[in-house]
Protein backbone atom coordinates (compact mmCIF):
# COMPACT_ATOMS: atom_id res chain seq x y z
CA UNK A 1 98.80 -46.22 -16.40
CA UNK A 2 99.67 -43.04 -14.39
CA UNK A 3 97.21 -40.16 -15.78
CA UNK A 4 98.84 -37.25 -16.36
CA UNK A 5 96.97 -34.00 -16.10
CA UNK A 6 97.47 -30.48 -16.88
CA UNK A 7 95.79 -27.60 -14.46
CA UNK A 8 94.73 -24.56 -15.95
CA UNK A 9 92.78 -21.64 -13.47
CA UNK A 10 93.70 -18.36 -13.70
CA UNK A 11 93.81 -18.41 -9.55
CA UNK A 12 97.52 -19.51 -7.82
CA UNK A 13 95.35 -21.24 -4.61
CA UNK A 14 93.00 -23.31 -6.78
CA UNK A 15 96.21 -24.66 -8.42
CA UNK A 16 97.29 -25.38 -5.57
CA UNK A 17 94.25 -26.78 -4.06
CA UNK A 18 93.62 -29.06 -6.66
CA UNK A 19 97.33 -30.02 -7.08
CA UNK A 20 97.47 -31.86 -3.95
CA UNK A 21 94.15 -33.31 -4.16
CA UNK A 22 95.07 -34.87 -7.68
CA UNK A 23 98.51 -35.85 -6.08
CA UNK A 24 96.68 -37.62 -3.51
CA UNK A 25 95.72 -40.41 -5.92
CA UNK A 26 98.52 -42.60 -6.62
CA UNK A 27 98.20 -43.02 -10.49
CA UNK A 28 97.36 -39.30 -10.97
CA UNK A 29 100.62 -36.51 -12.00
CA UNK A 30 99.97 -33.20 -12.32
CA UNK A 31 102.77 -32.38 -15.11
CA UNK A 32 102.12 -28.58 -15.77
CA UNK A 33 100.07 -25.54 -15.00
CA UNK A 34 98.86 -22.33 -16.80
CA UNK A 35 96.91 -19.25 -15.46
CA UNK A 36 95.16 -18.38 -18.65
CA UNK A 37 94.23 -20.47 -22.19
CA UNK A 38 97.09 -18.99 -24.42
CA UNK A 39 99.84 -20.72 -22.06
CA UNK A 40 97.72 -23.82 -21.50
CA UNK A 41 97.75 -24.44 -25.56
CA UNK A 42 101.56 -24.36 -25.57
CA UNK A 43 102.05 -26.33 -22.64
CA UNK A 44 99.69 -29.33 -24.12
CA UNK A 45 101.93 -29.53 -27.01
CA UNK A 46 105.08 -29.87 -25.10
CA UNK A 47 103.80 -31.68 -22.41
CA UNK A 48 101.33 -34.44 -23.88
CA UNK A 49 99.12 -34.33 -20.78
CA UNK A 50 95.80 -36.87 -20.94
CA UNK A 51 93.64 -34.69 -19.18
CA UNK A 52 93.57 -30.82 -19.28
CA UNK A 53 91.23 -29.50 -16.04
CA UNK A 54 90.01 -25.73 -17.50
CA UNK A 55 88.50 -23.11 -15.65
CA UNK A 56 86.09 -21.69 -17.87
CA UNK A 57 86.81 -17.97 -17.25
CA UNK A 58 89.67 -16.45 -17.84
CA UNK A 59 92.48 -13.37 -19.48
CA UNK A 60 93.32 -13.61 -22.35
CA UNK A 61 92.17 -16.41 -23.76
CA UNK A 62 89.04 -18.12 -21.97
CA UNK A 63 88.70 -21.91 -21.63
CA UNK A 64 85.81 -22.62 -24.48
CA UNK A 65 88.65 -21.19 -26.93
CA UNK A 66 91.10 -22.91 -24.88
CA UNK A 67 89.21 -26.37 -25.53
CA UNK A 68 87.85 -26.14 -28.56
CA UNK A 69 91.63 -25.22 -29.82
CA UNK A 70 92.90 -28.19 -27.85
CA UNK A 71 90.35 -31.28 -29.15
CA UNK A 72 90.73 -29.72 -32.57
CA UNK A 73 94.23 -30.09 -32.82
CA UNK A 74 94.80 -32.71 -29.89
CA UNK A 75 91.99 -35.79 -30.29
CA UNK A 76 93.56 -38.01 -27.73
CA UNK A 77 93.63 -34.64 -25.01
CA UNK A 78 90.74 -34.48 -22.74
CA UNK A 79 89.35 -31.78 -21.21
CA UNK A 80 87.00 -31.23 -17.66
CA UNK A 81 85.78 -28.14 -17.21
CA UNK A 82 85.91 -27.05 -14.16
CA UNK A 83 83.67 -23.80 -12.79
CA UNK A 84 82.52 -22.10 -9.79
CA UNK A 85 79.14 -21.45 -12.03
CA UNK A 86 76.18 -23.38 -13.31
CA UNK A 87 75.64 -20.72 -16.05
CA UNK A 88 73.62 -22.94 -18.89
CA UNK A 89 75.58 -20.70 -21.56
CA UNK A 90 78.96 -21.68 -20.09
CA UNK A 91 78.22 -25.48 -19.86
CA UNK A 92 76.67 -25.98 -23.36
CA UNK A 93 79.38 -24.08 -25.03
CA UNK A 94 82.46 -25.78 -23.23
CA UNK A 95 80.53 -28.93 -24.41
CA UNK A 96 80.23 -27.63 -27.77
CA UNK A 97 83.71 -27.03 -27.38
CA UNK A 98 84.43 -30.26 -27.12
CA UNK A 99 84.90 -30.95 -23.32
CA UNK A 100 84.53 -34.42 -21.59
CA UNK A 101 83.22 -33.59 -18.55
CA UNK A 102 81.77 -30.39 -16.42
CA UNK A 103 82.33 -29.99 -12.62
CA UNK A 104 81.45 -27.24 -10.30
CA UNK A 105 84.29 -25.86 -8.28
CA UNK A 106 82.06 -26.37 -5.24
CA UNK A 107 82.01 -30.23 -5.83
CA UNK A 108 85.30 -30.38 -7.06
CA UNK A 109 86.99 -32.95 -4.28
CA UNK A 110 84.88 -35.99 -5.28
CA UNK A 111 83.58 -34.95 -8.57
CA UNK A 112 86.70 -33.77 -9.60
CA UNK A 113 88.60 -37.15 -9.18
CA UNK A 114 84.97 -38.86 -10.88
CA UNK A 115 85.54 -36.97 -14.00
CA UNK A 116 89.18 -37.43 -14.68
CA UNK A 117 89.05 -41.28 -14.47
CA UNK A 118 86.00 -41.16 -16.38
CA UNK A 119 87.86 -38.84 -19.13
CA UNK A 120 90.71 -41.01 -19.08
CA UNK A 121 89.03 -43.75 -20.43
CA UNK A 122 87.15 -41.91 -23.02
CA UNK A 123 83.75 -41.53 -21.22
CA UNK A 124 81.96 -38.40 -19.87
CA UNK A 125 81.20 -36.97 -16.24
CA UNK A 126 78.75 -34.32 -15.61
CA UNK A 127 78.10 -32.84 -12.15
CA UNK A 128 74.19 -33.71 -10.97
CA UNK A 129 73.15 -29.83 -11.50
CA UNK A 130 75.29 -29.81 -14.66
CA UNK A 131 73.95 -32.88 -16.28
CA UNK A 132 69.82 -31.95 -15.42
CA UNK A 133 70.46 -28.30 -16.82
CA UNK A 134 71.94 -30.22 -19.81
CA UNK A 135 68.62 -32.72 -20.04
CA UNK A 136 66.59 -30.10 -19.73
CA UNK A 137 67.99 -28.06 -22.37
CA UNK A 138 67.60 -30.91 -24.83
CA UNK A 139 64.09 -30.64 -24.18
CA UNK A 140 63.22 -27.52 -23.73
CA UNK A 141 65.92 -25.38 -25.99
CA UNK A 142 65.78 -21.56 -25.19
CA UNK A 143 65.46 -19.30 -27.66
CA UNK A 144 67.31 -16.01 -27.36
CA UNK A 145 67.00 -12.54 -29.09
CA UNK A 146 70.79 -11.58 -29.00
CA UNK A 147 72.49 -13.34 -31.19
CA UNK A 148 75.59 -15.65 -30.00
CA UNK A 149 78.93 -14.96 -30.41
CA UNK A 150 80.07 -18.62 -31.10
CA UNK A 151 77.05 -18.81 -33.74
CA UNK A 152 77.63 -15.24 -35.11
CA UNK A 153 81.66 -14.31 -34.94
CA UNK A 154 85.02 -16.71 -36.39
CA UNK A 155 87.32 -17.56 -33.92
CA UNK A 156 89.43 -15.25 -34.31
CA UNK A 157 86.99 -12.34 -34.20
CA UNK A 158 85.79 -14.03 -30.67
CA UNK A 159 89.43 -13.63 -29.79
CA UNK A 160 89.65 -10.04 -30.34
CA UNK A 161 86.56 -9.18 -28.68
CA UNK A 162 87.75 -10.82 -25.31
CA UNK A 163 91.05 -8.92 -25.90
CA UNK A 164 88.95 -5.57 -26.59
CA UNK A 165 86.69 -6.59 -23.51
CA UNK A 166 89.63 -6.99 -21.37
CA UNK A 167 91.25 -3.47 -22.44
CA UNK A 168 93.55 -4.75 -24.66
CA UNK A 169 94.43 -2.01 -27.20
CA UNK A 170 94.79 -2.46 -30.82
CA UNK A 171 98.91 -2.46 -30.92
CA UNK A 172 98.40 -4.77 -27.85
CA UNK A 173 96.20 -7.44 -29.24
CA UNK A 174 98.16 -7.40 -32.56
CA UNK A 175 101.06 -8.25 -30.82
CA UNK A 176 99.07 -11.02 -28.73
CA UNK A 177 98.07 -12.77 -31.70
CA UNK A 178 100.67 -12.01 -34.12
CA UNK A 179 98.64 -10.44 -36.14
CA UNK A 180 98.95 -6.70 -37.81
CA UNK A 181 97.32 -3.64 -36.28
CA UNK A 182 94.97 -3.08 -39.25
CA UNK A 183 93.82 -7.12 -39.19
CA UNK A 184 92.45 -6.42 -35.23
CA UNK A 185 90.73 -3.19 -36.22
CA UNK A 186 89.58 -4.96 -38.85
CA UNK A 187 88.17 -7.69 -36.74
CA UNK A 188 86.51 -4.68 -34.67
CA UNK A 189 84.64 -3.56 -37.54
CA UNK A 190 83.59 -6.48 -38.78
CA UNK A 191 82.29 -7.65 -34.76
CA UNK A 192 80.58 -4.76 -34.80
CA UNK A 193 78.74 -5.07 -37.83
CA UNK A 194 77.44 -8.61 -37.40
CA UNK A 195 76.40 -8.14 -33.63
CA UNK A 196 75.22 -4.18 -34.15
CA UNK A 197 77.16 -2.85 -31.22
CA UNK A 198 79.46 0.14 -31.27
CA UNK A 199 81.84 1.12 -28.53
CA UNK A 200 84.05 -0.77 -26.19
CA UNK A 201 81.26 -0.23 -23.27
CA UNK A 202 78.66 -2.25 -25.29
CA UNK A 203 80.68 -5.10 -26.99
CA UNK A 204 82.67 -5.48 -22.90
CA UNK A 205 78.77 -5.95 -21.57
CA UNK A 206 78.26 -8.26 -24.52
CA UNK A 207 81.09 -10.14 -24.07
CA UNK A 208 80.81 -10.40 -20.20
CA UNK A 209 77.24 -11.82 -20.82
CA UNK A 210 78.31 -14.53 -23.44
CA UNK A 211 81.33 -16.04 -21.34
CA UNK A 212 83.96 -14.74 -23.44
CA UNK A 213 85.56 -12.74 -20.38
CA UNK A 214 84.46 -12.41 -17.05
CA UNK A 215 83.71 -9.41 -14.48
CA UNK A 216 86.62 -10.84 -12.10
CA UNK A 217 88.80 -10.17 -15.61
CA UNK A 218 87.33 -6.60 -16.23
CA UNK A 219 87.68 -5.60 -12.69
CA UNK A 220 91.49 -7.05 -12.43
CA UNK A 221 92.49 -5.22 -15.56
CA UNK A 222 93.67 -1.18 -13.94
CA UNK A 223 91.73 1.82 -15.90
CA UNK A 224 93.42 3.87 -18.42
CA UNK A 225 93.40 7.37 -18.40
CA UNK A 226 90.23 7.79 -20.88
CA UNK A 227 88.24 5.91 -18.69
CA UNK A 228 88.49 2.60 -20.55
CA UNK A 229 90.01 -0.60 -18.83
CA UNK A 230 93.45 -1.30 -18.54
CA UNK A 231 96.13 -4.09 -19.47
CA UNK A 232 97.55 -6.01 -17.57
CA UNK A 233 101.11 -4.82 -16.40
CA UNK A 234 104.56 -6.50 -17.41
CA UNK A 235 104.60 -8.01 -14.20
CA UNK A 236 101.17 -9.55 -14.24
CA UNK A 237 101.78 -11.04 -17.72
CA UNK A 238 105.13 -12.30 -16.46
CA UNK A 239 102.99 -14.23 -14.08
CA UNK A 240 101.10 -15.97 -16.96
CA UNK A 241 104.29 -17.69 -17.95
CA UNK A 242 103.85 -20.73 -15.64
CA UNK A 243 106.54 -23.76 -15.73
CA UNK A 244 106.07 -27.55 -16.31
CA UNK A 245 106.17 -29.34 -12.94
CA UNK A 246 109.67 -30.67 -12.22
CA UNK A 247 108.28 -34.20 -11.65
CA UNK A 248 109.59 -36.77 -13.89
CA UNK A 249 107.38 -37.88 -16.68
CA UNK A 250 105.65 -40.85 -16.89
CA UNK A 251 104.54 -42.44 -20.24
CA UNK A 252 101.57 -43.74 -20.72
């Protein structure tokens, strides 16, 4: 059975990097890739991929979202998560999420290829740091003070604060999730209530900290004229738009 496999990383060269060294295995076909988790979600429904490799952070929509949208509404989709960080926050909630496997980006030749055969056949592959952080955790759980945003906020609210985090403004967001103007500053109010943070600069900090959006994001994103980060321009989001690869596909 060829596996085919669906790259998501908001960076062009990792694509490429891990393209060809998927490529390089004869029953592997890369059939599609995204730069961000919005596009990834539409391109697993059109192009039925087996595995889904996500970066964990990045615009828009990060990968825990990403995931956790994906094995809801996909059961038969895997996803690796793939990461150039060993951030214990990251890892348990992309496995909350519902991923199959976590690599590190600085493993990623051999681990890489590990973890998609392994999530092709329904099992799990953790990198060696990954899976004693994860041991260890199940030991010796952490407690926190703050509370977390995938314990705490909806889905939707989660959205909006990596949207807000990211500079997004309200008409912006609404129109990124099809929602109205009044539903997203409702969403603000209502984050700010439940994690008792007001103004952008606190709930970007907060968000940066739980993995919702990362600094590379926040410092990619141009400043606005009050001081407050920027969108991204029409011809950075025309760059999210990525297309199916032209290869033929392959049923499984």
């Amino acid at each position: 059975m060829t596996v085919r496999i669906l790259l998501v990383d908001d960076h062009q060269l990792m694509r490429e990097g891990l393209k060809v060294l998927l490529e390089n295995e004869p029953d592997f076909e890369v059939v599609g890739e995204a730069r961000d988790g919005r596009t990834a979600l539409g391109l697993v429904k059109s192009l039925a991929p087996h595995v889904v490799v996500m970066d964990v952070g990045m615009p828009e929509l990060n990968g825990v979202e990403a995931t956790h949208r994906i094995t809801t509404q996909y059961g038969n989709v895997k996803v690796i998560a793939l990461s150039a960080y060993a951030d214990q926050r990251n890892v348990l909630h992309m496995l909350d999420a519902g991923a199959s496997g976590y690599v590190l980006k600085i493993g990623a030749h051999d681990e890489l290829l590990r973890a998609v055969r392994a999530a092709s056949v329904g099992q799990t592959f953790l990198s060696p740091e990954i899976a004693g952080m994860v041991v260890s955790q199940s030991t010796h759980p952490r407690s926190g003070n703050e509370p977390s945003a995938y314990s705490t906020l909806g889905a939707r609210e989660r959205e909006v604060l990596q949207l807000v985090a990211e500079g997004k403004l309200s008409k912006e967001t609404a129109k990124e999730m099809h929602i109205s103007i009044k539903t997203v500053e409702t969403h603000r109010r209502n984050i700010a209530e439940k994690l008792g943070l007001h103004g952008t600069a606190e709930l970007t900090k907060y968000a940066i900290r739980e993995g919702l959006t990362s600094m590379d994001s926040f410092r990619a994103s141009p400043a606005r004229a009050d001081g407050a980060p920027g969108h991204e321009s029409g011809a950075e989001e025309s760059r999210a738009r990525v297309e199916p690869s032209t290869r033929a596909s392959t049923p499984p």
